[in-house]
C-alpha atoms as a PDB file:
ATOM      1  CA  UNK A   1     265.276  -8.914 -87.198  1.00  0.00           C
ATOM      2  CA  UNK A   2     266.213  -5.702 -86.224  1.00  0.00           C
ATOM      3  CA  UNK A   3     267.144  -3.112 -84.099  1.00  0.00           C
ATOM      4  CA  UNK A   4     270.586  -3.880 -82.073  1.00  0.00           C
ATOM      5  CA  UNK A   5     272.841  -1.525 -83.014  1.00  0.00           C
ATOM      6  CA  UNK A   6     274.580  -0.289 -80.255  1.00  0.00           C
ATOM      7  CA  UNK A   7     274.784  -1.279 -76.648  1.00  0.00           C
ATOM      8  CA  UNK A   8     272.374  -1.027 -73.778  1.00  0.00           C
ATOM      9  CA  UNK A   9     273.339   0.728 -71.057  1.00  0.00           C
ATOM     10  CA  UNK A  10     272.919  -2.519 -68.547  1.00  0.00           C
ATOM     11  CA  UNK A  11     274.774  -4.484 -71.211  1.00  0.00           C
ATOM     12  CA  UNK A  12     277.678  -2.039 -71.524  1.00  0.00           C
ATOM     13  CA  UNK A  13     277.849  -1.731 -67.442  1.00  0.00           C
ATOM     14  CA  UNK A  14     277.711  -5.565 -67.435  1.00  0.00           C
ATOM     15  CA  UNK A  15     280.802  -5.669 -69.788  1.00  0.00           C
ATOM     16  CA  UNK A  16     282.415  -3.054 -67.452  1.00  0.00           C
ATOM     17  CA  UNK A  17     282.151  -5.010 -64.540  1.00  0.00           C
ATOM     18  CA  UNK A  18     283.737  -7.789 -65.948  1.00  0.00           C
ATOM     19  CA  UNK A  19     287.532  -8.587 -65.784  1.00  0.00           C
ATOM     20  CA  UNK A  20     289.615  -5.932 -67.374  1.00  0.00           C
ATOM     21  CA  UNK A  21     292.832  -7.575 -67.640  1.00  0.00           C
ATOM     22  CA  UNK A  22     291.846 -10.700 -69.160  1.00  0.00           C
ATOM     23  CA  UNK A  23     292.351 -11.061 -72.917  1.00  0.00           C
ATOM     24  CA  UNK A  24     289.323 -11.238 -74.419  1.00  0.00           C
ATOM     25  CA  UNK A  25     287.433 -11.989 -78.056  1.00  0.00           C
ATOM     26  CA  UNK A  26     284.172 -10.637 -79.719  1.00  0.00           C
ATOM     27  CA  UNK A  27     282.235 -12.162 -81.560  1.00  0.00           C
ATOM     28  CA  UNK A  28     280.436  -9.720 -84.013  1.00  0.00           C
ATOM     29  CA  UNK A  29     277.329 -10.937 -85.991  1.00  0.00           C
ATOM     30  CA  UNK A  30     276.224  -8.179 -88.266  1.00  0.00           C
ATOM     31  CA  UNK A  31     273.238  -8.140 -90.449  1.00  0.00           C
ATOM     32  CA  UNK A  32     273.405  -4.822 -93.198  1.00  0.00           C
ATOM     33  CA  UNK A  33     270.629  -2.533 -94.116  1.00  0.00           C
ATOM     34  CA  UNK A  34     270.057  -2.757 -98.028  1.00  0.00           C
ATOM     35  CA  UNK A  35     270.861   0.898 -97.986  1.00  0.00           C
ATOM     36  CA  UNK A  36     272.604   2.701 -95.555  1.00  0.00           C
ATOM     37  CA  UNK A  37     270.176   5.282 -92.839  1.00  0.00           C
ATOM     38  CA  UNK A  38     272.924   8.195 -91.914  1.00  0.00           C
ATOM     39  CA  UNK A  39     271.414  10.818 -89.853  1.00  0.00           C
ATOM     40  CA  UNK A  40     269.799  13.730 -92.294  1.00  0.00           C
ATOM     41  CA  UNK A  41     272.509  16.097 -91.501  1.00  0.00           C
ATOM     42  CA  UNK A  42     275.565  13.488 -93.255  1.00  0.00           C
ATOM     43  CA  UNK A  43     276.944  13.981 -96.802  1.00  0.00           C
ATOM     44  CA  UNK A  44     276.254  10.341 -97.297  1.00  0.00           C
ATOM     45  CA  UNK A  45     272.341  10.715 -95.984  1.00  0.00           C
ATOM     46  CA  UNK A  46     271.122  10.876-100.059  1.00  0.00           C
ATOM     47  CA  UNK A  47     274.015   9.559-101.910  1.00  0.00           C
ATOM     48  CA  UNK A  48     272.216   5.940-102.233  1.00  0.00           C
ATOM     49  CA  UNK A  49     275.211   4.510-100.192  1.00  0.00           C
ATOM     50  CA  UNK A  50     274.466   0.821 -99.355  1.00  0.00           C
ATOM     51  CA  UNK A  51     274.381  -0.815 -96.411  1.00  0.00           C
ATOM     52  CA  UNK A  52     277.889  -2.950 -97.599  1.00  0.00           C
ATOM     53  CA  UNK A  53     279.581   0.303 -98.508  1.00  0.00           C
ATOM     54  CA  UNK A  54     278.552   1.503 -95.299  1.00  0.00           C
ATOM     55  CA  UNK A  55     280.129  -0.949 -93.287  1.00  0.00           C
ATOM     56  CA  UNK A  56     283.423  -1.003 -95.385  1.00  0.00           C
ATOM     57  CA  UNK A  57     283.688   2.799 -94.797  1.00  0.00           C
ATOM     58  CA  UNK A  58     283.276   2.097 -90.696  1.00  0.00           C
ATOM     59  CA  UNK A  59     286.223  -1.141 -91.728  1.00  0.00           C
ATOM     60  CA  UNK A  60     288.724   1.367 -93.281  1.00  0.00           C
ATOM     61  CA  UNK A  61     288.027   4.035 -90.321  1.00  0.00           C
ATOM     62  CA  UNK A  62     288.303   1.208 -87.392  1.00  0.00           C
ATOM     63  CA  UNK A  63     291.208  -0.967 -88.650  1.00  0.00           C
ATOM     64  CA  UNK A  64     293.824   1.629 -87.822  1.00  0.00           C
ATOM     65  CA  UNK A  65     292.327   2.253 -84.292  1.00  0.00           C
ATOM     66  CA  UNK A  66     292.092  -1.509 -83.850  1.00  0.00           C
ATOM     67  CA  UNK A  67     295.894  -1.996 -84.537  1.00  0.00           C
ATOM     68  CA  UNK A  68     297.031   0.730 -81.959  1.00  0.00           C
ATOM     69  CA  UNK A  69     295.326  -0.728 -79.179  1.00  0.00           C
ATOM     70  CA  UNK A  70     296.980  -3.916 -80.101  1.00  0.00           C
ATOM     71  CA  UNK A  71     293.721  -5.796 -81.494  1.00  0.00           C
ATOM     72  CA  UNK A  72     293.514  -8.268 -84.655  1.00  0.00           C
ATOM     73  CA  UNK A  73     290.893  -9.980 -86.205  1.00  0.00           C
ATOM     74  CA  UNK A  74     291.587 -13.727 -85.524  1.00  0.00           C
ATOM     75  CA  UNK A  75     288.754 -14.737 -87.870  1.00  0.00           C
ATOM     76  CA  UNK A  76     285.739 -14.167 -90.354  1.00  0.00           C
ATOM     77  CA  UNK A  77     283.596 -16.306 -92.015  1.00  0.00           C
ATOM     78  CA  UNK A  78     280.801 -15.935 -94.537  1.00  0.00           C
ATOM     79  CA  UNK A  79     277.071 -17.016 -93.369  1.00  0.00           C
ATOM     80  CA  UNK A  80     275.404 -20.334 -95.170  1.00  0.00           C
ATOM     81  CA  UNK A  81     272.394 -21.361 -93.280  1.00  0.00           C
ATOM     82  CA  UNK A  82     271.465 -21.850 -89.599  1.00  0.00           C
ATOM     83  CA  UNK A  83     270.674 -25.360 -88.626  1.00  0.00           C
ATOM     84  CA  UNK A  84     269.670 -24.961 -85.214  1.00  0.00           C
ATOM     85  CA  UNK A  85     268.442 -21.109 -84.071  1.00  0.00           C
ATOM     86  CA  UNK A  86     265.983 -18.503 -85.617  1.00  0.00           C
ATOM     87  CA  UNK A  87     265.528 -18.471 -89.495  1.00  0.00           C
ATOM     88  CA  UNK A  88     265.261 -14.681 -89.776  1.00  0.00           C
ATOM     89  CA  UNK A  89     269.231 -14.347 -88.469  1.00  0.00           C
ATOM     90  CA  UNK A  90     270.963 -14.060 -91.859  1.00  0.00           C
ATOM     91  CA  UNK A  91     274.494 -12.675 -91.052  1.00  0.00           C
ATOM     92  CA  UNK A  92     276.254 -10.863 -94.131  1.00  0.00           C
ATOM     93  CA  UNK A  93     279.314 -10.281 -91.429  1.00  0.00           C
ATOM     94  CA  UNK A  94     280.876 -12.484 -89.260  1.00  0.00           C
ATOM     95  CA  UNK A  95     284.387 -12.134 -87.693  1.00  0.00           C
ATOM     96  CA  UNK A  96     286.149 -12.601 -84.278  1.00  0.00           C
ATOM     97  CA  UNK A  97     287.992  -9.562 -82.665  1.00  0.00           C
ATOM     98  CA  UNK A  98     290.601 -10.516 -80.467  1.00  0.00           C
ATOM     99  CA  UNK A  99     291.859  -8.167 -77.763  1.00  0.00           C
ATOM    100  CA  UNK A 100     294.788  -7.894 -75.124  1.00  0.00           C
ATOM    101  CA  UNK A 101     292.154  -6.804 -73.039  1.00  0.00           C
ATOM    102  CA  UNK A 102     289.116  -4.889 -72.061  1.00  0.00           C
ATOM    103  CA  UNK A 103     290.995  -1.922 -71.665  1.00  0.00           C
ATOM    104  CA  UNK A 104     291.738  -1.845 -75.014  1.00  0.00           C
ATOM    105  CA  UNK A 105     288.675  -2.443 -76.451  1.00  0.00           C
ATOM    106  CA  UNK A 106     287.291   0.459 -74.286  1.00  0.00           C
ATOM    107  CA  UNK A 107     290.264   2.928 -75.429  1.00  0.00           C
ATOM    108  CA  UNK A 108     289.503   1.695 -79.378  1.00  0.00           C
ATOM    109  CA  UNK A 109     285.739   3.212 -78.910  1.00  0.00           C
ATOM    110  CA  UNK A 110     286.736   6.251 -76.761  1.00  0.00           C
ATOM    111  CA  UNK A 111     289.500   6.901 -79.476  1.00  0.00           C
ATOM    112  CA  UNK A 112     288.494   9.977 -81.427  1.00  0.00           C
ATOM    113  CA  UNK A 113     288.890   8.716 -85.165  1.00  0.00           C
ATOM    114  CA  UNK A 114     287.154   5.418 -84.125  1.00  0.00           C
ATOM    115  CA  UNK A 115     284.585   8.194 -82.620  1.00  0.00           C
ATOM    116  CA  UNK A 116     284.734   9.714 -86.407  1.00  0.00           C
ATOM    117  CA  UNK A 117     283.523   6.524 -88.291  1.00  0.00           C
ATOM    118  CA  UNK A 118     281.506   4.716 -85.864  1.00  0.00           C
ATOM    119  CA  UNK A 119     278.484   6.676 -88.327  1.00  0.00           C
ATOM    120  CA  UNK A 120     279.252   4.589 -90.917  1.00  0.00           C
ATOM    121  CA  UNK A 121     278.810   1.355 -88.948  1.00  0.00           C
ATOM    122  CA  UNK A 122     275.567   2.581 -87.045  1.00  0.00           C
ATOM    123  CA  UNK A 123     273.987   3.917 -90.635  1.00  0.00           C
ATOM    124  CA  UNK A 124     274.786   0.160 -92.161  1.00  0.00           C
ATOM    125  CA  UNK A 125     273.804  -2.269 -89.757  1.00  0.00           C
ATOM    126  CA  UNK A 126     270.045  -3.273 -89.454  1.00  0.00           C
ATOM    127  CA  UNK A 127     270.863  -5.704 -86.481  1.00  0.00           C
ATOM    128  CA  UNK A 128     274.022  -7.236 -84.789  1.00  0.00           C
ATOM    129  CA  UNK A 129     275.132  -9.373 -81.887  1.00  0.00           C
ATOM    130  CA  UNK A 130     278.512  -8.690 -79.916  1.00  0.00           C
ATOM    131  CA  UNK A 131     279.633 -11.171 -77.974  1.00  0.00           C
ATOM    132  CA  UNK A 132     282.263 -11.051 -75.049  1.00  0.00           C
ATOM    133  CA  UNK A 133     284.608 -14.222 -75.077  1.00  0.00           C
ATOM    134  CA  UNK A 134     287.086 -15.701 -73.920  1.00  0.00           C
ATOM    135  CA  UNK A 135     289.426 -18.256 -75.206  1.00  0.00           C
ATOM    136  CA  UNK A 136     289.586 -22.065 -73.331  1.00  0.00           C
ATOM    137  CA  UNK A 137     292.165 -24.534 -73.827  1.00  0.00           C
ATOM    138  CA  UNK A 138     291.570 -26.640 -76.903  1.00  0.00           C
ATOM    139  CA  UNK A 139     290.684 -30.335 -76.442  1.00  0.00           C
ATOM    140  CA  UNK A 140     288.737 -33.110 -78.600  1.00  0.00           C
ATOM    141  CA  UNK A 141     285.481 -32.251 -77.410  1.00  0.00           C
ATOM    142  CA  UNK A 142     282.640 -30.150 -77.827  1.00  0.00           C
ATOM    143  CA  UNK A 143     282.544 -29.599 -73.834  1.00  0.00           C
END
């Protein structure tokens, strides 16, 4: 299990293409590396920074930028087991981004200081899985 990190092109055109305007929530499913892999040129490349550490740094540097462009987290959980799916997917992060829309989830990853940390979150995670949704009206059922 490992490997997606950051977007595909096709997946980050297929986002694009999608409704703008429409509020919209992420799911983000994010396995850590035990220690962090910064490029060779970072301070943090040999300081024996952990994968956890690494993604808290990228959660201090993001929070601010997800604030201004009017996003919240709306929920996290903590991973127990997987009933039905692949055994090796073992989340250590799991939280729902909510956003006004996709505009503003595409100004929080042009913005410059979200620019700044994004290293920390690329050097911690060993594998993740965003996930574009969108919120339904609640009822009793599953479907």
């Amino acid at each position: 299990m490992s490997g997606h990190i950051d977007p595909e092109r096709a997946q980050f055109d297929a986002f694009k293409a999608l409704d703008r305007d429409a509020p919209l929530n992420m799911l983000n499913l994010v396995a850590l590396n035990d220690l962090a892999k910064y490029p060779g040129d970072h301070p943090l490349a040999r300081a024996g920074t952990t994968g956890a550490q690494a993604y808290r740094a990228y959660g201090t540097a993001s929070a601010p930028v997800l604030a201004r462009v009017g996003g919240t987290i709306t929920w996290r959980g903590q991973f127990d087991t997987t009933l039905i799916g692949p055994t090796d997917e073992i989340w250590d992060v799991m939280f729902i981004a909510a956003y006004p829309n996709a505009h503003a989830f595409l100004a929080m990853i042009s913005d410059p200081d979200y620019q700044e940390g994004v290293v920390h979150r690329q050097a911690a995670v060993k594998t993740s899985r965003l996930i574009r949704t969108q919120s339904l009206p609640l009822t009793d059922r599953f479907a």
